[in-house]
PDB file of N, CA and C in Angstrom:
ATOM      1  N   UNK A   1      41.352   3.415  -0.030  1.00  0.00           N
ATOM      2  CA  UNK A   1      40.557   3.963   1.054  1.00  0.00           C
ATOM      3  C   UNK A   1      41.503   4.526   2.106  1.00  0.00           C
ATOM      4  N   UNK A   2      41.023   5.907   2.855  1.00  0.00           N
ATOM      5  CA  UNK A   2      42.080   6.587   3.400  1.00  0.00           C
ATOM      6  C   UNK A   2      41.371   5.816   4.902  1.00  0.00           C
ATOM      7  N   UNK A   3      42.523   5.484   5.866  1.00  0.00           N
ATOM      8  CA  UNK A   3      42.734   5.613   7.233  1.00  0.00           C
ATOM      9  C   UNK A   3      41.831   6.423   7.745  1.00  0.00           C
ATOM     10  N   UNK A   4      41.404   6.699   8.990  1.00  0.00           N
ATOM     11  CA  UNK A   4      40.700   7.688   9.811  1.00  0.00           C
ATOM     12  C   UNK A   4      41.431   7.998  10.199  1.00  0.00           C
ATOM     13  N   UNK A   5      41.776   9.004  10.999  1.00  0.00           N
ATOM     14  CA  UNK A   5      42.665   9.710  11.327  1.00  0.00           C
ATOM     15  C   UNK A   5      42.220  10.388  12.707  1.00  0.00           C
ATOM     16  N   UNK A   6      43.005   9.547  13.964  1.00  0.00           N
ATOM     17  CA  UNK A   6      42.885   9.550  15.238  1.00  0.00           C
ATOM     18  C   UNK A   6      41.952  10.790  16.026  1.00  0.00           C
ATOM     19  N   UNK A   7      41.443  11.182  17.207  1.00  0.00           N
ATOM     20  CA  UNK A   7      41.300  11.913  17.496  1.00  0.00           C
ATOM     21  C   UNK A   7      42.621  13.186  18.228  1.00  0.00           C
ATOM     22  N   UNK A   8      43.896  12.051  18.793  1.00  0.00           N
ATOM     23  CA  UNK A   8      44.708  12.492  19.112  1.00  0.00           C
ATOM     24  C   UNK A   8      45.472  13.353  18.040  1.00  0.00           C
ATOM     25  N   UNK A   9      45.715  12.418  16.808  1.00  0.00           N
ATOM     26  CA  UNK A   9      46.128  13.105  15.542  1.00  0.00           C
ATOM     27  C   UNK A   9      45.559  14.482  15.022  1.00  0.00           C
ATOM     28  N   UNK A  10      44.279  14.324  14.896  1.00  0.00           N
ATOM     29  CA  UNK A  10      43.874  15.526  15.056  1.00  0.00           C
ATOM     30  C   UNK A  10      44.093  16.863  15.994  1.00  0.00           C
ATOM     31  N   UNK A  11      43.621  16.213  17.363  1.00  0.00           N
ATOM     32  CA  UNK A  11      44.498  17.330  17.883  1.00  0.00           C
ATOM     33  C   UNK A  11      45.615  17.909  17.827  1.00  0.00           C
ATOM     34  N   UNK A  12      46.538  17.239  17.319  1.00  0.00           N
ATOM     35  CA  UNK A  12      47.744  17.385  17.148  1.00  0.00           C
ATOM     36  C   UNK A  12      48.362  18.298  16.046  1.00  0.00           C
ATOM     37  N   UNK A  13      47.206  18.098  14.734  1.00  0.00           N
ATOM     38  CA  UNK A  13      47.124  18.986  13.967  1.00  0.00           C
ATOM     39  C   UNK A  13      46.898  20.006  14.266  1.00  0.00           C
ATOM     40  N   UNK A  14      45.997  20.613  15.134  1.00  0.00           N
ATOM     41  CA  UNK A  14      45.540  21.538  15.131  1.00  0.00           C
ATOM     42  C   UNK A  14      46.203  22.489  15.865  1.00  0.00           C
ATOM     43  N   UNK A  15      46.731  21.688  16.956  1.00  0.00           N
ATOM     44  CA  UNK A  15      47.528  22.677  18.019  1.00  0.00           C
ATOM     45  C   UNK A  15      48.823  22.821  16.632  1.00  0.00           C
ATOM     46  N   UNK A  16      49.467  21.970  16.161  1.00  0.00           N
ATOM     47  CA  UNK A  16      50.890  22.471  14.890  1.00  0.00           C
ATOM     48  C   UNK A  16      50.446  24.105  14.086  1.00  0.00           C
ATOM     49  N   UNK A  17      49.200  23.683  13.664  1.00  0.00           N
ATOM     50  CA  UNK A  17      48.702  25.027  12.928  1.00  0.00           C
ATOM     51  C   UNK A  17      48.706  26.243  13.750  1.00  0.00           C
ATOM     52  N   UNK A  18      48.034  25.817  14.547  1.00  0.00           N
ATOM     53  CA  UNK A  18      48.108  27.534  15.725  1.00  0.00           C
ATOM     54  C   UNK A  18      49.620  27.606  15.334  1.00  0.00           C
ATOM     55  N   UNK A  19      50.363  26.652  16.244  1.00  0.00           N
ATOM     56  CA  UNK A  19      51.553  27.635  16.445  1.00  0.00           C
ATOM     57  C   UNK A  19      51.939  27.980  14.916  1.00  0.00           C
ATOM     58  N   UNK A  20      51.973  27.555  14.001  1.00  0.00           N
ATOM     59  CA  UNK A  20      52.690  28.035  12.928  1.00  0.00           C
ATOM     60  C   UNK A  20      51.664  28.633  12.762  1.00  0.00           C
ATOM     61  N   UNK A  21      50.343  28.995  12.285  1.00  0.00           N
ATOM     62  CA  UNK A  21      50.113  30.220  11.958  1.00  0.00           C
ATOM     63  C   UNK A  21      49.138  30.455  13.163  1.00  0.00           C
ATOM     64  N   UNK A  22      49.527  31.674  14.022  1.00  0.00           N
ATOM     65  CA  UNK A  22      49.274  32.053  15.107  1.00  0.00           C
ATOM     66  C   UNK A  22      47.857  33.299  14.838  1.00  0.00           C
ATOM     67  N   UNK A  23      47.694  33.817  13.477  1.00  0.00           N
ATOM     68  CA  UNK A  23      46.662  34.631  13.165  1.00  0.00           C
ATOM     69  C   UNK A  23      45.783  34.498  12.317  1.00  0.00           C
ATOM     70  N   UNK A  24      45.641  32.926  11.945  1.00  0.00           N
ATOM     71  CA  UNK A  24      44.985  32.333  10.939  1.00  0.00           C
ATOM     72  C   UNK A  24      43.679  31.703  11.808  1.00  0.00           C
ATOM     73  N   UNK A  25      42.251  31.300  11.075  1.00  0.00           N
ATOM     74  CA  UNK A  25      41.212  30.900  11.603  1.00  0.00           C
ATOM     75  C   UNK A  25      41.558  29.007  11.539  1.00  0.00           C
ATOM     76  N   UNK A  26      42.007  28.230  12.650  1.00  0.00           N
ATOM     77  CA  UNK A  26      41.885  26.881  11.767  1.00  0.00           C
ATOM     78  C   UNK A  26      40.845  26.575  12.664  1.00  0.00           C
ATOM     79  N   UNK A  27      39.930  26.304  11.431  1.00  0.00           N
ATOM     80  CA  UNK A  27      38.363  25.771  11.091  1.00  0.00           C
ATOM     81  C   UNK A  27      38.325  24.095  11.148  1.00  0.00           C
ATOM     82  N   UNK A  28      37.321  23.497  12.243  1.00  0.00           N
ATOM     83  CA  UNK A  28      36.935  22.239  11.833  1.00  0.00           C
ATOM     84  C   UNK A  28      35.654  22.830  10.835  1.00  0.00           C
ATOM     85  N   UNK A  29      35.750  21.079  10.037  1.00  0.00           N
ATOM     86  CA  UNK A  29      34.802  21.402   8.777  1.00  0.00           C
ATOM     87  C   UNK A  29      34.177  19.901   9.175  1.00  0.00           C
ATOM     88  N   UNK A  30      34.193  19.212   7.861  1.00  0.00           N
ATOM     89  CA  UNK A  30      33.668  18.182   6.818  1.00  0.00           C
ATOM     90  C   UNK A  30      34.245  17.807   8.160  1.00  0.00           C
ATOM     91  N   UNK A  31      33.529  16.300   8.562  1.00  0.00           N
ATOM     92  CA  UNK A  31      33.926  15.142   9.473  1.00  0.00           C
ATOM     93  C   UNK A  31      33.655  15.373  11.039  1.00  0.00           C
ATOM     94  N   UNK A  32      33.139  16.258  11.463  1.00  0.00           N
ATOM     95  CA  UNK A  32      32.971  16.531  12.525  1.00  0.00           C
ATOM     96  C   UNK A  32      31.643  15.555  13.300  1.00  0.00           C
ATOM     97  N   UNK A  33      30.664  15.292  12.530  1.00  0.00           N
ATOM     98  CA  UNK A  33      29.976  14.305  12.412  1.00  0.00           C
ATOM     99  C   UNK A  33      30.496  12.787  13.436  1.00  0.00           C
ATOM    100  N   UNK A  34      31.310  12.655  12.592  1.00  0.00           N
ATOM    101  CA  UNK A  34      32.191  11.495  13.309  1.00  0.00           C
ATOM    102  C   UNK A  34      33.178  11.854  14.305  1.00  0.00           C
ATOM    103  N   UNK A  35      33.179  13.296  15.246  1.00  0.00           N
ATOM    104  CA  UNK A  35      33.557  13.655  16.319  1.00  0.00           C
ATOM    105  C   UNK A  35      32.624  13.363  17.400  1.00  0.00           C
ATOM    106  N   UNK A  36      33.512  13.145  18.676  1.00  0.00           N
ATOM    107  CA  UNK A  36      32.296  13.137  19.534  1.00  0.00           C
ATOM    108  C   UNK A  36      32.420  14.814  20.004  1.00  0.00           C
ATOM    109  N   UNK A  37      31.442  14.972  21.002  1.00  0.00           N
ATOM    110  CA  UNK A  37      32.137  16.209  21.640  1.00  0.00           C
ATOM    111  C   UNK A  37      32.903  16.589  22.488  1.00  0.00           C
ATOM    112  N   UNK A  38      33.670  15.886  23.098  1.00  0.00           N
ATOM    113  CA  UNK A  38      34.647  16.264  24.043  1.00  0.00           C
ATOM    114  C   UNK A  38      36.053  16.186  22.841  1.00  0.00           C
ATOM    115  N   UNK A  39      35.786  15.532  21.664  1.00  0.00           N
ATOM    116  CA  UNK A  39      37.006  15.203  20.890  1.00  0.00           C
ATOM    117  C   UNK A  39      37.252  17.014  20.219  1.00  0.00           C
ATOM    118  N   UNK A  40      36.225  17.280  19.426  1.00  0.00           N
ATOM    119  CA  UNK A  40      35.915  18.613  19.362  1.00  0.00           C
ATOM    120  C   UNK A  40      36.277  19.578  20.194  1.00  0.00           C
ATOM    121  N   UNK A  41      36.228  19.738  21.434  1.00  0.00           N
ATOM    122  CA  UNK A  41      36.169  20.426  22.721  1.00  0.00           C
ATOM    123  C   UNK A  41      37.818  20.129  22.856  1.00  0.00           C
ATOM    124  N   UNK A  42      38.615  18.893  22.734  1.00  0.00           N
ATOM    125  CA  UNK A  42      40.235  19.324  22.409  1.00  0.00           C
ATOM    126  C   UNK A  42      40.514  19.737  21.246  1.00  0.00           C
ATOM    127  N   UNK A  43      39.963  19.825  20.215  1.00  0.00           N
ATOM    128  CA  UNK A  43      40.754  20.675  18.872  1.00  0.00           C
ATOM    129  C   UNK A  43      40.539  21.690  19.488  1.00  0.00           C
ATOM    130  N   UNK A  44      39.417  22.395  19.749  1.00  0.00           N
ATOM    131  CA  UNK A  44      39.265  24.145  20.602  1.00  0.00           C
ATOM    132  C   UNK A  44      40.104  24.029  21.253  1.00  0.00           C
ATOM    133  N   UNK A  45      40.189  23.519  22.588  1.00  0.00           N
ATOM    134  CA  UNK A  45      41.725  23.562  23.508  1.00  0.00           C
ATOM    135  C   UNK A  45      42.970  23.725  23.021  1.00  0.00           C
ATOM    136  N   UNK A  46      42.853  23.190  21.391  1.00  0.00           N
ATOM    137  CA  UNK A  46      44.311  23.082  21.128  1.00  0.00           C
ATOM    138  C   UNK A  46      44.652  24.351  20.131  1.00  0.00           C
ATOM    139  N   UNK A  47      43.656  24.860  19.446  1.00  0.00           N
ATOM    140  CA  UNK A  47      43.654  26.005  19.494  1.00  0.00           C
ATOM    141  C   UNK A  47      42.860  26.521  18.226  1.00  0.00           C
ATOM    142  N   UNK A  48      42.030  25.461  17.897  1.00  0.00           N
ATOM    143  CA  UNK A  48      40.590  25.602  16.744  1.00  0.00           C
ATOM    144  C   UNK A  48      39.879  26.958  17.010  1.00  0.00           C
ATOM    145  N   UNK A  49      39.670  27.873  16.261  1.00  0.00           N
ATOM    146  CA  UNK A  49      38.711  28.873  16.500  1.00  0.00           C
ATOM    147  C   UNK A  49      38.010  28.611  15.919  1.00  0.00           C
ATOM    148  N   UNK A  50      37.396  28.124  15.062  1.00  0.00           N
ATOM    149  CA  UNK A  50      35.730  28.014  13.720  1.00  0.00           C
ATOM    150  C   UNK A  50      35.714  26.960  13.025  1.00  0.00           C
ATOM    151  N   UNK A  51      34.359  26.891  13.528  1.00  0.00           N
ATOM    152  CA  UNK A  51      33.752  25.913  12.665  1.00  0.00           C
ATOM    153  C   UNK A  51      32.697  26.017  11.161  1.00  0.00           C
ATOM    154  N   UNK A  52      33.262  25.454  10.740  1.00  0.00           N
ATOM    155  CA  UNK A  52      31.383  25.633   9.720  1.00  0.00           C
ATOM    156  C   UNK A  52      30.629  25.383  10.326  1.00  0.00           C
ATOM    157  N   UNK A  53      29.361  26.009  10.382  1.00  0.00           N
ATOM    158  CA  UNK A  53      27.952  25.529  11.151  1.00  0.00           C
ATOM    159  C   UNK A  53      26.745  25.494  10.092  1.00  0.00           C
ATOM    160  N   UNK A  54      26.356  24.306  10.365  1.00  0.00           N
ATOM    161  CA  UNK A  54      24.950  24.081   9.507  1.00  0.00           C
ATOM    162  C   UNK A  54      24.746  22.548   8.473  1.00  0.00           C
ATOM    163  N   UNK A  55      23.350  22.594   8.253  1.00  0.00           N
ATOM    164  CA  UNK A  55      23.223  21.359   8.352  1.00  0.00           C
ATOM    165  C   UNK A  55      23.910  20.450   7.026  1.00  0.00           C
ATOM    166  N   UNK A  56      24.532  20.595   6.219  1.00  0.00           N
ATOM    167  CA  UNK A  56      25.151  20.539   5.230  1.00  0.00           C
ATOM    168  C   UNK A  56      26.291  21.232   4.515  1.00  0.00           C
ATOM    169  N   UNK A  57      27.538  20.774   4.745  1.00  0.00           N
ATOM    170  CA  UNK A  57      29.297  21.293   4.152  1.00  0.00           C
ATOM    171  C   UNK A  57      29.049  20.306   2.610  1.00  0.00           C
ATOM    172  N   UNK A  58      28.743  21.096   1.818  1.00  0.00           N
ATOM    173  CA  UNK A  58      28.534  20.547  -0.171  1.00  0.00           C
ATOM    174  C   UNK A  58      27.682  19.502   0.179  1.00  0.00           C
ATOM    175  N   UNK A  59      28.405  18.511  -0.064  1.00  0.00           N
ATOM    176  CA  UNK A  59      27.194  17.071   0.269  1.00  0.00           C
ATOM    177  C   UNK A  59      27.556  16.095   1.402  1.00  0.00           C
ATOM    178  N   UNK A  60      28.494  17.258   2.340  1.00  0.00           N
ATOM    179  CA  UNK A  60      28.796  16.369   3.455  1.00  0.00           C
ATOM    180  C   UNK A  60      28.249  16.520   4.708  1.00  0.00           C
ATOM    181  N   UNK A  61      27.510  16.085   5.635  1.00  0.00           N
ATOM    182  CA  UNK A  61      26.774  16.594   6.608  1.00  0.00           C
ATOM    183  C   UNK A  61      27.391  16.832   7.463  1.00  0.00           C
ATOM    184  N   UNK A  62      26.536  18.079   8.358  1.00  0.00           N
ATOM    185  CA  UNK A  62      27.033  18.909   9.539  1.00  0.00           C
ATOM    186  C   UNK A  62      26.192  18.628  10.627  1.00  0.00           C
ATOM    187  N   UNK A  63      27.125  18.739  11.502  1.00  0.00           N
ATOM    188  CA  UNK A  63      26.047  18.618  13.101  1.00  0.00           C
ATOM    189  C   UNK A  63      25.084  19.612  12.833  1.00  0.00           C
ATOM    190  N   UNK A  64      23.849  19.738  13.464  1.00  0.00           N
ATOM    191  CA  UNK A  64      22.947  20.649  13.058  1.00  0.00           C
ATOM    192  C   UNK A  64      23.202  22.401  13.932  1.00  0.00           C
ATOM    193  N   UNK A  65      22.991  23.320  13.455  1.00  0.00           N
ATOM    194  CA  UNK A  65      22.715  24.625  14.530  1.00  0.00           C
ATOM    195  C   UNK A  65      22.712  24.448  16.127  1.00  0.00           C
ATOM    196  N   UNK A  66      21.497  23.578  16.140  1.00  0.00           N
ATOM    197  CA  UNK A  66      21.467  23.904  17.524  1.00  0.00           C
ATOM    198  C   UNK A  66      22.097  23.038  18.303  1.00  0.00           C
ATOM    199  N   UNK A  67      22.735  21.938  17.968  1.00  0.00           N
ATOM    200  CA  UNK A  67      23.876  20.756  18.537  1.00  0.00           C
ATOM    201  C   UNK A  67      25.004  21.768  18.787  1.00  0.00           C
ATOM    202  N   UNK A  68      25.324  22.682  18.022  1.00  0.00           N
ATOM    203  CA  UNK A  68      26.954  23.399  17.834  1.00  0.00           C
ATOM    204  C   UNK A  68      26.362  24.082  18.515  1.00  0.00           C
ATOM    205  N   UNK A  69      24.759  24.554  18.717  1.00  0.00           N
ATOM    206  CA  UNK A  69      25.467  26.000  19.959  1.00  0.00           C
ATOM    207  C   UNK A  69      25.072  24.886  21.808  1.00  0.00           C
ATOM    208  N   UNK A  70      24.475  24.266  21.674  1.00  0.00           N
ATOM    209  CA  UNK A  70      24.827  23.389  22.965  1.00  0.00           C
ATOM    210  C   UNK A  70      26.193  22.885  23.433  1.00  0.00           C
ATOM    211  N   UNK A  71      27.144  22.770  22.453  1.00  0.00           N
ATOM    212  CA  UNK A  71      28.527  22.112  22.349  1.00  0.00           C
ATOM    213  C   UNK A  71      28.783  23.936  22.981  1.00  0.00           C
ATOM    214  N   UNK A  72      28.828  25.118  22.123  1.00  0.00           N
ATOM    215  CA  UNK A  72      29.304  25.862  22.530  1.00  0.00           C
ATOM    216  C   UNK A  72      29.351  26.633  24.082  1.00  0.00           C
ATOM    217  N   UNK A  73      27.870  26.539  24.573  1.00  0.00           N
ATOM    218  CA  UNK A  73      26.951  26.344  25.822  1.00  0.00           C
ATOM    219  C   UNK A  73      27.605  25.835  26.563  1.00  0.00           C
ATOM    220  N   UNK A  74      27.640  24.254  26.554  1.00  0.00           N
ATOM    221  CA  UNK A  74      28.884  23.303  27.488  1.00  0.00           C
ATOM    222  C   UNK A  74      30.140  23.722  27.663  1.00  0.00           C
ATOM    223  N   UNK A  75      30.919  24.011  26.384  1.00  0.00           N
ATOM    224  CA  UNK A  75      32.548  24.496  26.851  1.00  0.00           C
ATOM    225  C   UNK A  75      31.944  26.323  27.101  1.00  0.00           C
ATOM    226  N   UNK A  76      31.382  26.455  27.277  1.00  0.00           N
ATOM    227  CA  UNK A  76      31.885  28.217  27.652  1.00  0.00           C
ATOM    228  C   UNK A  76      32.237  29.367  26.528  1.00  0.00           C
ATOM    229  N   UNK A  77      31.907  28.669  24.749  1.00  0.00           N
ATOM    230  CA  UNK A  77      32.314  29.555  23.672  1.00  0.00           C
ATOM    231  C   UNK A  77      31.205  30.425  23.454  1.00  0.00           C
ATOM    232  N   UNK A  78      31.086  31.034  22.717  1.00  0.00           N
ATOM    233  CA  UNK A  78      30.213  32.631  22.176  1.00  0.00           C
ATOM    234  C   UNK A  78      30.777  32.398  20.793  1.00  0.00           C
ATOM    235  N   UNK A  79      29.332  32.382  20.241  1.00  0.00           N
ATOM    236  CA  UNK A  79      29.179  31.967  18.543  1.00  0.00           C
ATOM    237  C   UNK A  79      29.912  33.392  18.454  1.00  0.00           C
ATOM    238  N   UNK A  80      30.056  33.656  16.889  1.00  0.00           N
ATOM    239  CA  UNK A  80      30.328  34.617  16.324  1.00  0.00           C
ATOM    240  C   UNK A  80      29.860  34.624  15.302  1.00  0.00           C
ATOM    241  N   UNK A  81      29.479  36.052  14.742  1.00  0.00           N
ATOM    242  CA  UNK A  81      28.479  35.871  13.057  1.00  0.00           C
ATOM    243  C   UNK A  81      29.687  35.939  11.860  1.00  0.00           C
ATOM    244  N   UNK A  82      29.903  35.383  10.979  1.00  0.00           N
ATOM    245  CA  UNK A  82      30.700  35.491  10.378  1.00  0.00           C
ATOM    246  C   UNK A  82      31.078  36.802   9.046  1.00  0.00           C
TER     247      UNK A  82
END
């Protein structure tokens, strides 16, 4: 059984990826569920652009539509259509 893997850790990931790839989309996916939203709201800070949105990632569940655009609402983001 794998560890969870911090919220800090995460961030941490995410800001590494920006800088190494500075023109790439890094996407939260699968597990976001078990984010709160301000934890979410630092992967964006750190330099997350996209998410999957909707109510099911294969057979793993997603916050629903309208949770992600309230999250987006609160921090100040503008969905984008993909």
């Amino acid at each position: 059984v794998l560890e969870a893997v911090s919220i800090w850790e995460m961030v941490r990931m995410v800001a590494t990826a920006r800088i190494l790839l500075p023109t790439t989309q890094v996407r939260l996916s699968a597990g976001r569920t078990n984010m709160s939203t301000e934890g979410q709201a630092l992967c964006f800070f750190a330099g997350a652009n996209s998410i999957f949105s909707g109510d099911k990632l294969l057979t793993t569940p997603n916050p629903a539509i309208n949770e992600d655009m309230d999250m987006f609402k609160t921090l100040g983001l503008v969905a984008q259509q993909p």
